[in-house]
N, C-alpha and C. Protein backbone atom coordinates (compact mmCIF):
# COMPACT_ATOMS: atom_id res chain seq x y z
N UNK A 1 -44.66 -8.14 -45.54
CA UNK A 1 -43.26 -8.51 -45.30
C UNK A 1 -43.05 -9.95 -45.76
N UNK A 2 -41.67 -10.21 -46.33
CA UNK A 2 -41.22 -11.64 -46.57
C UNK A 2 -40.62 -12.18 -45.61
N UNK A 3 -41.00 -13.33 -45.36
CA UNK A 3 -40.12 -13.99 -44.46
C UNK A 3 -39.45 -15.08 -44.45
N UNK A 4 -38.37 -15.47 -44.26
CA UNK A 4 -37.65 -16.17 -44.47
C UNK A 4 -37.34 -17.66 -43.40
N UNK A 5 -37.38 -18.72 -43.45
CA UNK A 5 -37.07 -19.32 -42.00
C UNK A 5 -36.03 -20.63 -42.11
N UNK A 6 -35.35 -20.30 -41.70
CA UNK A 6 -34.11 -21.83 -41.78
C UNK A 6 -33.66 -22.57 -40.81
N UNK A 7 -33.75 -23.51 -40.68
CA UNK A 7 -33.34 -24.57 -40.08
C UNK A 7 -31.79 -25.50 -40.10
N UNK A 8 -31.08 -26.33 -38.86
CA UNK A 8 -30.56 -26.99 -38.92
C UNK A 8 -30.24 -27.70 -37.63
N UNK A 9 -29.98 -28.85 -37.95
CA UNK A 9 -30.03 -29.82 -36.41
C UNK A 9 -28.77 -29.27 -36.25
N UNK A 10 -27.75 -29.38 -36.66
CA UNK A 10 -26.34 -28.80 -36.08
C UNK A 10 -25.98 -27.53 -36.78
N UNK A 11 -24.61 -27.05 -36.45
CA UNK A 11 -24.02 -25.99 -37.33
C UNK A 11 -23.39 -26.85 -38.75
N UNK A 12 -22.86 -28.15 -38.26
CA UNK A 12 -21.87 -28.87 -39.11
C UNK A 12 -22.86 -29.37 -40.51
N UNK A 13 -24.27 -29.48 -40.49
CA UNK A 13 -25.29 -29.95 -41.20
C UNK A 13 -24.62 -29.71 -42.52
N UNK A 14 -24.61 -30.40 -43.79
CA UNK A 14 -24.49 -29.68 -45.06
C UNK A 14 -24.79 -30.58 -46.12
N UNK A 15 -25.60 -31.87 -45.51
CA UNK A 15 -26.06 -32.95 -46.69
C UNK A 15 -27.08 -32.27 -47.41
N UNK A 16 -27.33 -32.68 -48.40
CA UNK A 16 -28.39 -33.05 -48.93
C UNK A 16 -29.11 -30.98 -48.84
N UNK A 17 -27.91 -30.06 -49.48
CA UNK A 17 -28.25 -29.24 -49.76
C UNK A 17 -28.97 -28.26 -48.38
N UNK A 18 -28.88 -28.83 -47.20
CA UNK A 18 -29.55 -27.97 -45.87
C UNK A 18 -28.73 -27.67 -44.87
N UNK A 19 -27.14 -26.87 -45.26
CA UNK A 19 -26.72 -26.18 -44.46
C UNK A 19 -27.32 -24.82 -44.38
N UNK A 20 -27.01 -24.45 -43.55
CA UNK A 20 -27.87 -22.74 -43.11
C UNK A 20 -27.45 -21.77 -44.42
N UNK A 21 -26.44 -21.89 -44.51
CA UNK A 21 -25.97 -21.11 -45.64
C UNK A 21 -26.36 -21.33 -47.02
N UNK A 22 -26.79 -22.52 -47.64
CA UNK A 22 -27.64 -23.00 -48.80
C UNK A 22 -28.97 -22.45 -48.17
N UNK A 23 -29.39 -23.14 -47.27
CA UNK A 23 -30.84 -22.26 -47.10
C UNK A 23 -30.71 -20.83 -47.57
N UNK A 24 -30.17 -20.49 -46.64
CA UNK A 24 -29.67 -18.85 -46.30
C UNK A 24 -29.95 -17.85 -47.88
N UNK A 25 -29.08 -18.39 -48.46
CA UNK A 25 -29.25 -18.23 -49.81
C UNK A 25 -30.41 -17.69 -50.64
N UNK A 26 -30.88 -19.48 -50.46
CA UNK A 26 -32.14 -19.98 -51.48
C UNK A 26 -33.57 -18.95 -51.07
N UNK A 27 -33.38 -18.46 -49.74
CA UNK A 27 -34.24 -17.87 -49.09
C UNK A 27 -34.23 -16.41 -49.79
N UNK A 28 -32.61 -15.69 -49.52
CA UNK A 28 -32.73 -14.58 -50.16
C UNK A 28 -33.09 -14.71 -51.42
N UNK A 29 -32.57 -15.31 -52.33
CA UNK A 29 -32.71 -15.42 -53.82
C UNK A 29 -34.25 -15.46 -54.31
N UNK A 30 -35.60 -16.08 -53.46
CA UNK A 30 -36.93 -15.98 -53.32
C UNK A 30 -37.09 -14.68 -53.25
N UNK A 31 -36.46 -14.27 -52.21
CA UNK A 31 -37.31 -12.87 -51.58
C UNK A 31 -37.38 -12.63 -50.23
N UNK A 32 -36.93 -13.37 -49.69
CA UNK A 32 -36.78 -13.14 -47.85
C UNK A 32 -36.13 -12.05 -47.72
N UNK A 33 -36.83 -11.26 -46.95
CA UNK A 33 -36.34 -9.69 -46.59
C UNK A 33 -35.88 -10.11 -45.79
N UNK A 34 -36.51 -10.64 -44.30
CA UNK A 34 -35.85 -11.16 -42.76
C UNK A 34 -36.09 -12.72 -42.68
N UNK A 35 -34.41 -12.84 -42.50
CA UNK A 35 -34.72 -14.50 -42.18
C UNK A 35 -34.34 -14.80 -40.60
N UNK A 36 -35.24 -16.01 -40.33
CA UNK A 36 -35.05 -16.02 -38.98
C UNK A 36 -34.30 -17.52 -39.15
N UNK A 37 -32.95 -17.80 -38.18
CA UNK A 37 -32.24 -18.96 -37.88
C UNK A 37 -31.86 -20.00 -36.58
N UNK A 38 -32.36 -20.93 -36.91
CA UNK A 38 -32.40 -22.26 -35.73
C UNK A 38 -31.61 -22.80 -35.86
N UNK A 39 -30.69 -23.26 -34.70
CA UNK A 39 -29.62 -24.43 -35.06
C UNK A 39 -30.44 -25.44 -33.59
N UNK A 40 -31.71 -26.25 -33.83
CA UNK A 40 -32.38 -27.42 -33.52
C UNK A 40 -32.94 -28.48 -33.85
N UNK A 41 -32.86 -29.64 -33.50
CA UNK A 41 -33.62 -30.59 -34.05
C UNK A 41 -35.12 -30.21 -34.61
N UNK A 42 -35.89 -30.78 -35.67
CA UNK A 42 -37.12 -29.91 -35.68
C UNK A 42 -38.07 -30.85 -35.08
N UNK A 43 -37.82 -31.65 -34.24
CA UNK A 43 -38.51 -32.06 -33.28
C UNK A 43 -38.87 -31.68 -32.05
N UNK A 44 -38.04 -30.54 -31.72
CA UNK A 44 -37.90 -29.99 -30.45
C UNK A 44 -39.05 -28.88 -30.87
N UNK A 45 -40.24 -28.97 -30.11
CA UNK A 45 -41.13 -27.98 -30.15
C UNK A 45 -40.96 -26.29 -30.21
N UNK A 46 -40.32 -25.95 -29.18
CA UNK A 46 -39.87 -24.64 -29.08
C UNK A 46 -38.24 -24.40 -29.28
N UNK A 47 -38.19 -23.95 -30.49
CA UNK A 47 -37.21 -22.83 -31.36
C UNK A 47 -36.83 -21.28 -31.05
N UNK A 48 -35.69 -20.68 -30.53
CA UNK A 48 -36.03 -19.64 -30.02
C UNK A 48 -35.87 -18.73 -31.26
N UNK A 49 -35.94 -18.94 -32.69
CA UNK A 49 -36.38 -17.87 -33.79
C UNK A 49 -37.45 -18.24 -34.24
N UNK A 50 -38.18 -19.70 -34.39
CA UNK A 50 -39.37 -19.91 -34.66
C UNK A 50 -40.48 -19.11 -33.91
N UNK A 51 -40.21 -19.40 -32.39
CA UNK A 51 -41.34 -18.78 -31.64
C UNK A 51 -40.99 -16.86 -31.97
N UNK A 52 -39.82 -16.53 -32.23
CA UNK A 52 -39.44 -14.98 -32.74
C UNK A 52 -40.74 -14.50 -33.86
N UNK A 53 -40.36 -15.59 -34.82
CA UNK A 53 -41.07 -15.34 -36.01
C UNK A 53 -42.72 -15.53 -35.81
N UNK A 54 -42.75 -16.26 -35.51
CA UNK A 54 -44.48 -16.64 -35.04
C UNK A 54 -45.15 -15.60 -34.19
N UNK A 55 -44.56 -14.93 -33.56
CA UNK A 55 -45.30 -13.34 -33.18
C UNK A 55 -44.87 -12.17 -33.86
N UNK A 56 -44.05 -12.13 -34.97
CA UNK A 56 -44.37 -10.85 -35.42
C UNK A 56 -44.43 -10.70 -36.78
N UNK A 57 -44.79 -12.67 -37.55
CA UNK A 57 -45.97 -12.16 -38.67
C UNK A 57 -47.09 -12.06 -38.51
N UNK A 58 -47.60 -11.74 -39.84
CA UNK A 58 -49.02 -11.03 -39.36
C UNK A 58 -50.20 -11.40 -40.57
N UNK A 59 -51.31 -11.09 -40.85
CA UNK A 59 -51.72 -11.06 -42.08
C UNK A 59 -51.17 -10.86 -42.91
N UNK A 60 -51.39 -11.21 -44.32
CA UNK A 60 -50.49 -10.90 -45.51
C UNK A 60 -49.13 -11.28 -46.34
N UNK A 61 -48.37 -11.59 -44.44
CA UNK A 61 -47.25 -11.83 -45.27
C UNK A 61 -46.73 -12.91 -45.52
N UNK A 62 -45.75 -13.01 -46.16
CA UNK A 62 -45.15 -14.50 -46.60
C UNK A 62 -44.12 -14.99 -45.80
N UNK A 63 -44.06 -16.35 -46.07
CA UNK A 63 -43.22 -17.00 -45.07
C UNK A 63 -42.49 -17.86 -46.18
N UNK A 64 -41.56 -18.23 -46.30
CA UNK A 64 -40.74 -18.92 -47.55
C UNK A 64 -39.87 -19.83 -46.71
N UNK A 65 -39.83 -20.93 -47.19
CA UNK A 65 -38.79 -22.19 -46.13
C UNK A 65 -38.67 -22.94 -47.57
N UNK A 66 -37.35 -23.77 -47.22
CA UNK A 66 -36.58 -24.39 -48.24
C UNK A 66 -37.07 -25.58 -48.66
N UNK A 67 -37.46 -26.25 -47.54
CA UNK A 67 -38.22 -27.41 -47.56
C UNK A 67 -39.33 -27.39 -46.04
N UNK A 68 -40.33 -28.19 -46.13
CA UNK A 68 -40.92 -28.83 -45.27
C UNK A 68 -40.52 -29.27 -44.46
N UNK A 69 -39.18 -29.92 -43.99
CA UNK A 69 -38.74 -30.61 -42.98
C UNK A 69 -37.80 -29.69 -42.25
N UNK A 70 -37.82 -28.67 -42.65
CA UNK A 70 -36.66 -27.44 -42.01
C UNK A 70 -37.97 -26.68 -40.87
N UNK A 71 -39.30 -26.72 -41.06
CA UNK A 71 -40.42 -26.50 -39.88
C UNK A 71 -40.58 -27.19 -38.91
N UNK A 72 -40.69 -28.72 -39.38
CA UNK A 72 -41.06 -29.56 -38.65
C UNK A 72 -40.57 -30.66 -39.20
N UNK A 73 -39.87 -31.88 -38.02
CA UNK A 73 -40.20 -33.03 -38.66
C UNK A 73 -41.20 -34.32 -37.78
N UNK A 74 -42.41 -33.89 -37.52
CA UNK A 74 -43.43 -34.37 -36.82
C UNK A 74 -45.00 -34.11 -37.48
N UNK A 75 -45.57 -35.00 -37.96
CA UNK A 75 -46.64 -34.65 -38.63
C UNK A 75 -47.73 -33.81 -38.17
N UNK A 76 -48.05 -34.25 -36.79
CA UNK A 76 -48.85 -33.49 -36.04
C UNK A 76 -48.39 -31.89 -35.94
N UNK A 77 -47.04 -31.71 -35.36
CA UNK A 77 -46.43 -30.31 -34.95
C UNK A 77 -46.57 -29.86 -36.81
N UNK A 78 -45.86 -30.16 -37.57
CA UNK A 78 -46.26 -29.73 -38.48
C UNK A 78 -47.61 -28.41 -38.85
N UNK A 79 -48.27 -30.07 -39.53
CA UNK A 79 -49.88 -29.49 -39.35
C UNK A 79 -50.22 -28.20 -38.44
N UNK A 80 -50.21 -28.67 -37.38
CA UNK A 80 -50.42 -27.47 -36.31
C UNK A 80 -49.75 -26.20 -36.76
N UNK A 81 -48.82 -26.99 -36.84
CA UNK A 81 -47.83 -24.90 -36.99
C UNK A 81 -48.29 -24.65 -38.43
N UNK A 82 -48.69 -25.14 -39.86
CA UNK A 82 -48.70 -24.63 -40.99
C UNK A 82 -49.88 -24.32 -41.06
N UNK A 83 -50.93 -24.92 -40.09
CA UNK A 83 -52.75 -24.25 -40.24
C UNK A 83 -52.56 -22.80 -39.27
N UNK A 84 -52.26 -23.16 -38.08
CA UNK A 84 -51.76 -21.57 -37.53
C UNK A 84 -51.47 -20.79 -38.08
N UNK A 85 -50.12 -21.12 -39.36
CA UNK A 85 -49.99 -19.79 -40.12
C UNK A 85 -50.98 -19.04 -41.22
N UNK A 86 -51.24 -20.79 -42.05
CA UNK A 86 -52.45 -20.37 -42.95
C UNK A 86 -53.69 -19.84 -42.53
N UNK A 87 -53.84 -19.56 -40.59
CA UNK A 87 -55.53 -19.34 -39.98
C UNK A 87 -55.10 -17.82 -40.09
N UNK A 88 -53.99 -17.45 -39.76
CA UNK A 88 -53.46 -15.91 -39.58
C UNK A 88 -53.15 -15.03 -41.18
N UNK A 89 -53.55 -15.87 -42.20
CA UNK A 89 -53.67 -15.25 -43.16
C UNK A 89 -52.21 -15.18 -43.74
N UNK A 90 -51.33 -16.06 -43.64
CA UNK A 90 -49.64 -15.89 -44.02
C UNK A 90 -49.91 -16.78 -45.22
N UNK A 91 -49.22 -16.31 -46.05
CA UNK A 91 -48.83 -16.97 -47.43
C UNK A 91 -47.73 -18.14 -47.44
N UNK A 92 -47.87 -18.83 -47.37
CA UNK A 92 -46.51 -20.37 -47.16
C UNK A 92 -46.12 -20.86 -48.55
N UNK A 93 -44.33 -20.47 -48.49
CA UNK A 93 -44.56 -21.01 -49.86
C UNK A 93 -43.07 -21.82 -49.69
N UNK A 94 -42.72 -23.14 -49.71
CA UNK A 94 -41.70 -23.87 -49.86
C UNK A 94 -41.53 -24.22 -51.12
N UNK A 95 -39.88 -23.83 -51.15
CA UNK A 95 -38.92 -23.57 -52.28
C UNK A 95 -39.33 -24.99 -53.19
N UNK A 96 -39.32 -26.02 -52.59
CA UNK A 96 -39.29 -27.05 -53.54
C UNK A 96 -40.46 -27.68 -54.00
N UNK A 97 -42.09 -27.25 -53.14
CA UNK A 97 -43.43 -27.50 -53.50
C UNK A 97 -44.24 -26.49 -54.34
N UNK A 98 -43.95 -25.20 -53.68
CA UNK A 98 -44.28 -24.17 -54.19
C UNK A 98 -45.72 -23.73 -53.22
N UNK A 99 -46.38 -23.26 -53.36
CA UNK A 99 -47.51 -22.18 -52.29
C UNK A 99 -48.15 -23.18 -51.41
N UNK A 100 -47.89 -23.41 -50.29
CA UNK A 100 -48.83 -24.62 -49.56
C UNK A 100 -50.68 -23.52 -49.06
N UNK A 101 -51.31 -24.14 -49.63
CA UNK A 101 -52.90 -23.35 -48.97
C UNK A 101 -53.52 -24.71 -48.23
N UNK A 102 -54.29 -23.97 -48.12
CA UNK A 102 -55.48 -24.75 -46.77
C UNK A 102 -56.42 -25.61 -47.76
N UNK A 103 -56.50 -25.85 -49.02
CA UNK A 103 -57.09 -26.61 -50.04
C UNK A 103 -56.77 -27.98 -49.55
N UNK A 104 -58.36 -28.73 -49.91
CA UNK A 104 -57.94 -30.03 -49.83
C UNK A 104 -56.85 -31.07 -50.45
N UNK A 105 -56.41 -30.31 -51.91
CA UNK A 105 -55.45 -30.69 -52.33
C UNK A 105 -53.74 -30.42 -51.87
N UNK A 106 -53.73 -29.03 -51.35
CA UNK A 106 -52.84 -28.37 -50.43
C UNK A 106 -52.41 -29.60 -49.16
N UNK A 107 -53.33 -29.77 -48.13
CA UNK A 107 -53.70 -30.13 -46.75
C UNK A 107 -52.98 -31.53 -47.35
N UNK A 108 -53.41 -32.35 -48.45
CA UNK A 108 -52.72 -34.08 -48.83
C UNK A 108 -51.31 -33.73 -49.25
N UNK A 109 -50.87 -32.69 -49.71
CA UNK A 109 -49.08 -32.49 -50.41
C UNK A 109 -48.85 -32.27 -49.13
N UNK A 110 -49.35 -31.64 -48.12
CA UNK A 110 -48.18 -30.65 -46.81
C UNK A 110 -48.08 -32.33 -45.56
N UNK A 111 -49.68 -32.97 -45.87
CA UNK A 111 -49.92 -34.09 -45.09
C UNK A 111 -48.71 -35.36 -45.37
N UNK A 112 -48.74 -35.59 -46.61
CA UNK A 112 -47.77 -36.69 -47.13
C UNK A 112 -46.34 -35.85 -46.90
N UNK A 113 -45.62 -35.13 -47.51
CA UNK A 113 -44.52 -34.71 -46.74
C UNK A 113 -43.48 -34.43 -45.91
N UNK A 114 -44.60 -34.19 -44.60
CA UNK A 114 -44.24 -34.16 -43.15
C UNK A 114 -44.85 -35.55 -43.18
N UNK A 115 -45.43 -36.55 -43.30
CA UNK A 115 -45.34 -38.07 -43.12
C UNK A 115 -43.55 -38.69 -43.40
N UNK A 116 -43.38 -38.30 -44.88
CA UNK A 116 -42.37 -38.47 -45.15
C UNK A 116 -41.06 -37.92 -44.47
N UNK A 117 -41.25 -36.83 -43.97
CA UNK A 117 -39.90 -35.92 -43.23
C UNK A 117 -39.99 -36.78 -42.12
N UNK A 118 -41.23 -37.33 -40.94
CA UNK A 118 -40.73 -38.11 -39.84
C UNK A 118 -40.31 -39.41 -39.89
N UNK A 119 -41.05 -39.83 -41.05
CA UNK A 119 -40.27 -41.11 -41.57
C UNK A 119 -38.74 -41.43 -41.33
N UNK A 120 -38.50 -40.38 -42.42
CA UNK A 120 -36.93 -40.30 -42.65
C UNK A 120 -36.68 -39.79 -41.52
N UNK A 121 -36.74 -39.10 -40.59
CA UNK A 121 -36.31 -39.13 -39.23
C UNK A 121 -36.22 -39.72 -37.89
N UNK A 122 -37.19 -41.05 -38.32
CA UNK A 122 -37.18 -41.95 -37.12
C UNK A 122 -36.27 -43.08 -38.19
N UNK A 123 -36.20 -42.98 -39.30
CA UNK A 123 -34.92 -43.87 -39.99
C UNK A 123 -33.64 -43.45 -39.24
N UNK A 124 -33.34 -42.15 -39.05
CA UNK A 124 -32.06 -41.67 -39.14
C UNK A 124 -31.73 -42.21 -37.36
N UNK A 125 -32.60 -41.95 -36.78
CA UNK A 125 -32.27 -42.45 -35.30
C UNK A 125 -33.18 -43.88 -35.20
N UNK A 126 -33.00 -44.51 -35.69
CA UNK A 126 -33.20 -45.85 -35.71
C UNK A 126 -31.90 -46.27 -36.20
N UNK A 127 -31.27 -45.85 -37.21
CA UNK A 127 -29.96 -46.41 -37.84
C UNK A 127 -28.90 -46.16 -36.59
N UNK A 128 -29.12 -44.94 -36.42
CA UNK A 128 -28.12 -44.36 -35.55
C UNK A 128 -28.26 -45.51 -34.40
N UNK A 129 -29.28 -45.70 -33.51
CA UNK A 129 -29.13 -46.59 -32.94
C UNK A 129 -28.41 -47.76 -33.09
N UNK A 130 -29.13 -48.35 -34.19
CA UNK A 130 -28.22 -49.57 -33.95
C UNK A 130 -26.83 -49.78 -34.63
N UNK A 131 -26.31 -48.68 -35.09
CA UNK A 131 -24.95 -48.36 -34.98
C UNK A 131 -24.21 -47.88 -33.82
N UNK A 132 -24.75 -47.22 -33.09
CA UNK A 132 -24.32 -47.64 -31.60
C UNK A 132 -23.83 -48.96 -30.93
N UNK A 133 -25.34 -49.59 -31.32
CA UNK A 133 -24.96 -50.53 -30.43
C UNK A 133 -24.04 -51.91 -31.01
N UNK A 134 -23.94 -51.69 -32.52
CA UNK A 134 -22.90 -53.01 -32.72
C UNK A 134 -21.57 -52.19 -32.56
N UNK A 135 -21.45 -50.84 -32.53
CA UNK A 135 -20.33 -49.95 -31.74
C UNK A 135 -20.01 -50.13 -30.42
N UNK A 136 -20.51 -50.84 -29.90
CA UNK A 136 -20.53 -50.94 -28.11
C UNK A 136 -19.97 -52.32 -28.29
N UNK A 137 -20.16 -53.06 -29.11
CA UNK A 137 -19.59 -54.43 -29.00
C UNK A 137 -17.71 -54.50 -28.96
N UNK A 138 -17.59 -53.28 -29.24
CA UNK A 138 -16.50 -53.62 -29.61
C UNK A 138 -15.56 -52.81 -28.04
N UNK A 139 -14.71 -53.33 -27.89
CA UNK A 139 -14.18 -53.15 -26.21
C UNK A 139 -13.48 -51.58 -26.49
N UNK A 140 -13.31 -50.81 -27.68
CA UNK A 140 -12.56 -49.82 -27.87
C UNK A 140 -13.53 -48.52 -27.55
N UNK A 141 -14.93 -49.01 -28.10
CA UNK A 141 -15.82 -48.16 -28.11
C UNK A 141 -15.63 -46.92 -26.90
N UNK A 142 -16.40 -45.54 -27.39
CA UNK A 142 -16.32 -44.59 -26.47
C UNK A 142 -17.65 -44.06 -27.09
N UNK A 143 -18.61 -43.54 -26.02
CA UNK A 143 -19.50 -43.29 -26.81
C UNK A 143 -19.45 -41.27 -26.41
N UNK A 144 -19.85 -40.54 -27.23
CA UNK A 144 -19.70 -39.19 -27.30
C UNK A 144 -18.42 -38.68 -28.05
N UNK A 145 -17.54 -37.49 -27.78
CA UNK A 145 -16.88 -36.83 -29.01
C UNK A 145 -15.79 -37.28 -28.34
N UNK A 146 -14.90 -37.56 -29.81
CA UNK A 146 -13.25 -37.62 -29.43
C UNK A 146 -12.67 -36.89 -28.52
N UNK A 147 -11.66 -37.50 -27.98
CA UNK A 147 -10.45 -37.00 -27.00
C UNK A 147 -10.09 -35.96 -28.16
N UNK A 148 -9.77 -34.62 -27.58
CA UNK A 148 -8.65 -33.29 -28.35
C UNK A 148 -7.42 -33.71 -28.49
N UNK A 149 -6.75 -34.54 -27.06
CA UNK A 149 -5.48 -34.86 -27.31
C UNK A 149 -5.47 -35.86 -26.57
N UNK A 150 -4.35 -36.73 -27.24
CA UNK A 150 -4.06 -38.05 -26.98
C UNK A 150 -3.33 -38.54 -26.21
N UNK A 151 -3.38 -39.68 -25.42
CA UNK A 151 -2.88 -40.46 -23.83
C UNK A 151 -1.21 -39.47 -23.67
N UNK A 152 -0.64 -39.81 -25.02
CA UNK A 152 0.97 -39.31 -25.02
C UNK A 152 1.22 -38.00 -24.64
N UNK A 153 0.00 -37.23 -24.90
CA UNK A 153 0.20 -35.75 -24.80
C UNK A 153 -0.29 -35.52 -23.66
N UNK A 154 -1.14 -36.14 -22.93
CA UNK A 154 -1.26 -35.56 -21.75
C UNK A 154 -0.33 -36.44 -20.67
N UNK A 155 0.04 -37.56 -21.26
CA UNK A 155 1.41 -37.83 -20.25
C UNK A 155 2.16 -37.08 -20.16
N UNK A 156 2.67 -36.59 -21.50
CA UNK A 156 3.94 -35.14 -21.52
C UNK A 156 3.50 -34.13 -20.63
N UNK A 157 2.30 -33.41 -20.20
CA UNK A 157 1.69 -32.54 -19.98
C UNK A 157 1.92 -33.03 -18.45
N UNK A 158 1.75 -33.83 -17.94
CA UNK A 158 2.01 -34.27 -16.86
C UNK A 158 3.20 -34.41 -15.94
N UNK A 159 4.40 -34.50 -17.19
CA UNK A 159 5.44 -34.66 -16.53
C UNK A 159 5.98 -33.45 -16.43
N UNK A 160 5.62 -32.45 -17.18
CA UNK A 160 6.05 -30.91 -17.19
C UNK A 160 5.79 -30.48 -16.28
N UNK A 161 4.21 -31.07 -15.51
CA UNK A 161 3.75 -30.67 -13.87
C UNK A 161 4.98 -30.88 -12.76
N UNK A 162 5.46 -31.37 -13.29
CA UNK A 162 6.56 -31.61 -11.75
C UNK A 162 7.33 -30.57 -11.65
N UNK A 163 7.91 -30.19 -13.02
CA UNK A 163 9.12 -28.94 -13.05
C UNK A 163 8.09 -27.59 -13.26
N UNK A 164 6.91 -27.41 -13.15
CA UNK A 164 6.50 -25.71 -13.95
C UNK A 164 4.78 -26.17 -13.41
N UNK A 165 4.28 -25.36 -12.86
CA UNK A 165 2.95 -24.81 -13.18
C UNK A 165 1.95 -24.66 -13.74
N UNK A 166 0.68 -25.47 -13.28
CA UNK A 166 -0.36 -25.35 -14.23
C UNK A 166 -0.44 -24.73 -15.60
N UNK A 167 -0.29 -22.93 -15.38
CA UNK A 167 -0.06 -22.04 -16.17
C UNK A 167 0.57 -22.38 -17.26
N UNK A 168 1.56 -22.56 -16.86
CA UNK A 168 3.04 -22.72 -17.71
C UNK A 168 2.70 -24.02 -18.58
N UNK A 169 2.21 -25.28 -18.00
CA UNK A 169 2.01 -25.67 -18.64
C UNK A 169 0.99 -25.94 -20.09
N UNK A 170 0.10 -25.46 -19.52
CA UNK A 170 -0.96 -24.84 -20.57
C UNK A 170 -0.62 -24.05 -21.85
N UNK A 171 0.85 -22.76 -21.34
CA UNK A 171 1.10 -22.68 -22.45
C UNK A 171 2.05 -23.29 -22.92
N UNK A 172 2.85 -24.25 -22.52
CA UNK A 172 3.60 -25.01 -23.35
C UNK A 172 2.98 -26.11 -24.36
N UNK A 173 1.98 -26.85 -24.00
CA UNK A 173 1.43 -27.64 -24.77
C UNK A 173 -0.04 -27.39 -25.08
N UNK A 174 -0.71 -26.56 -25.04
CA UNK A 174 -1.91 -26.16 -25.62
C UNK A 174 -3.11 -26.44 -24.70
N UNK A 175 -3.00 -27.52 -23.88
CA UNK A 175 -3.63 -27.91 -23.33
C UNK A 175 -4.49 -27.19 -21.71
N UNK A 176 -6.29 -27.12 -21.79
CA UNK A 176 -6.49 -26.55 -20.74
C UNK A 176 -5.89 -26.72 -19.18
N UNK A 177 -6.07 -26.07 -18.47
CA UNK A 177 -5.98 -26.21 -17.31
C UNK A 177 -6.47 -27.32 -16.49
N UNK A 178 -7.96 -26.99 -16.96
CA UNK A 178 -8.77 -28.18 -16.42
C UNK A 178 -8.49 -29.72 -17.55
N UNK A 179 -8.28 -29.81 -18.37
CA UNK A 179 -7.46 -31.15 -18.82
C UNK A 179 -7.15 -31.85 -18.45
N UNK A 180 -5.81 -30.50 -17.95
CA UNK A 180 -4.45 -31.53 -17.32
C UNK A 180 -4.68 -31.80 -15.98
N UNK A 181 -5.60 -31.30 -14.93
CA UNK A 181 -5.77 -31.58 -13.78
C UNK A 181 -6.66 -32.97 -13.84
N UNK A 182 -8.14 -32.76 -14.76
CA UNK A 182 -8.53 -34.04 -15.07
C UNK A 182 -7.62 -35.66 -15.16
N UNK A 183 -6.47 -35.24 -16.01
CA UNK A 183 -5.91 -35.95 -16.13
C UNK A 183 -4.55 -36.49 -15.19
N UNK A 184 -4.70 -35.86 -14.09
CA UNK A 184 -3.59 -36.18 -12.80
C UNK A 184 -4.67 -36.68 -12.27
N UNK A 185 -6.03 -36.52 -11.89
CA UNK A 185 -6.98 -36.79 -10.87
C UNK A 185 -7.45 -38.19 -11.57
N UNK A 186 -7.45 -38.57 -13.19
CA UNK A 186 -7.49 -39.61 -13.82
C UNK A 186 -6.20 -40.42 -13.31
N UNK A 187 -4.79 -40.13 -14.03
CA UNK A 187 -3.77 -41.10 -13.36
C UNK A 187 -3.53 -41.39 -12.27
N UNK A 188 -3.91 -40.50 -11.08
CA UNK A 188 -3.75 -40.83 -9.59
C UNK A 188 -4.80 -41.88 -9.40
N UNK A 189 -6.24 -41.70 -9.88
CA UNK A 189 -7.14 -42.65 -9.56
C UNK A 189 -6.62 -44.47 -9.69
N UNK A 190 -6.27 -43.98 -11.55
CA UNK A 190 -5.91 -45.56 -11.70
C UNK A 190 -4.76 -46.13 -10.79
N UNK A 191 -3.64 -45.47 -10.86
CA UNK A 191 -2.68 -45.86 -9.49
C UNK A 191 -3.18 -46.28 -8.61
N UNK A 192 -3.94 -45.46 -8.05
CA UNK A 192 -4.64 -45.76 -6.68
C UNK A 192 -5.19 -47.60 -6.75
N UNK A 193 -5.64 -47.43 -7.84
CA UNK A 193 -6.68 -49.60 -8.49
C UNK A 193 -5.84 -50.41 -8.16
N UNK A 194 -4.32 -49.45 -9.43
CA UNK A 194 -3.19 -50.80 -9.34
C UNK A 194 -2.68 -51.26 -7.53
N UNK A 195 -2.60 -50.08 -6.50
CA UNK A 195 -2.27 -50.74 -5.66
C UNK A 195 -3.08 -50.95 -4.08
């Protein structure tokens, strides 16, 4: 059997050619009969299609990944997981190296690689960090995902509370239920500061 395996830290991923769907692809276009799909960091040890896939290849068959850093991006976990496959007799072959074996020459391409994949991954949250934090300097900062809707709209949403019903209001302006209650239990609070 062929196997196929893809990776991505998010769904939104699509730099640098490694959305699921470029994988997805590149995988069939090899030969992946069954592909198995992660949407995790590949730092996070347990994958719930990795660990899928890891019990029901077997001798013989092939395993095809797009790159090296879509397995792992940890040198050790790496290693570990690509001698496991190569001890079980699986054929490893990444799209952009071509057949990884258990050869000493093999073992230095798969070794330098995954050096390089955690590299570039303790870059990416190292940057990230300290873009945070000259982000925090600034008094506007919010750290996590944008507001859906903005101060004005849930004031409106608020004042509709007086004449109509949670319900009602929800469907008048789009806005959840729990939102707009958030946001009375928010304006009552601050009231409460001012007096």
């Amino acid at each position: 059997m062929i196997y196929g395996y893809a990776r991505v830290s998010t769904m939104g991923q699509a730099k640098d050619g490694n959305s699921m769907e470029v994988q997805i692809c590149a995988l069939r276009e090899a030969g992946a009969v069954r592909i198995f799909k992660d949407v995790f960091c590949g730092k996070t040890e347990h994958r719930p299609q990795l660990d899928k896939l890891m019990k029901v290849i077997e001798n013989g068959d092939k395993l095809i990944i797009t790159r090296l850093d879509r397995i792992a991006r940890s040198l050790i976990k790496g290693v570990q997981l690509l001698e496991t496959l190569s001890e079980k007799g699986i054929i490893i072959e990444v799209l952009n190296l071509g057949v990884i074996d258990n050869s000493p020459t093999g073992k230095l391409i798969r070794n330098i690689m995954l050096c390089f994949s955690e590299f570039e991954h303790d870059m990416i949250v190292q940057r990230t960090q300290e873009g945070k934090a000259i982000a925090r300097q600034n008094s506007d900062f919010r750290d996590g995902r944008p507001k859906k809707f903005s101060r004005v709209q849930l004031e409106h949403a608020l004042e509709l509370l007086e004449t109509h019903s949670y319900k009602q209001v929800e469907r008048i302006t789009g806005i959840s239920i729990t939102t707009i209650y958030r946001a009375k239990l928010e304006k009552a609070k601050t009231e409460h500061l001012r007096n």
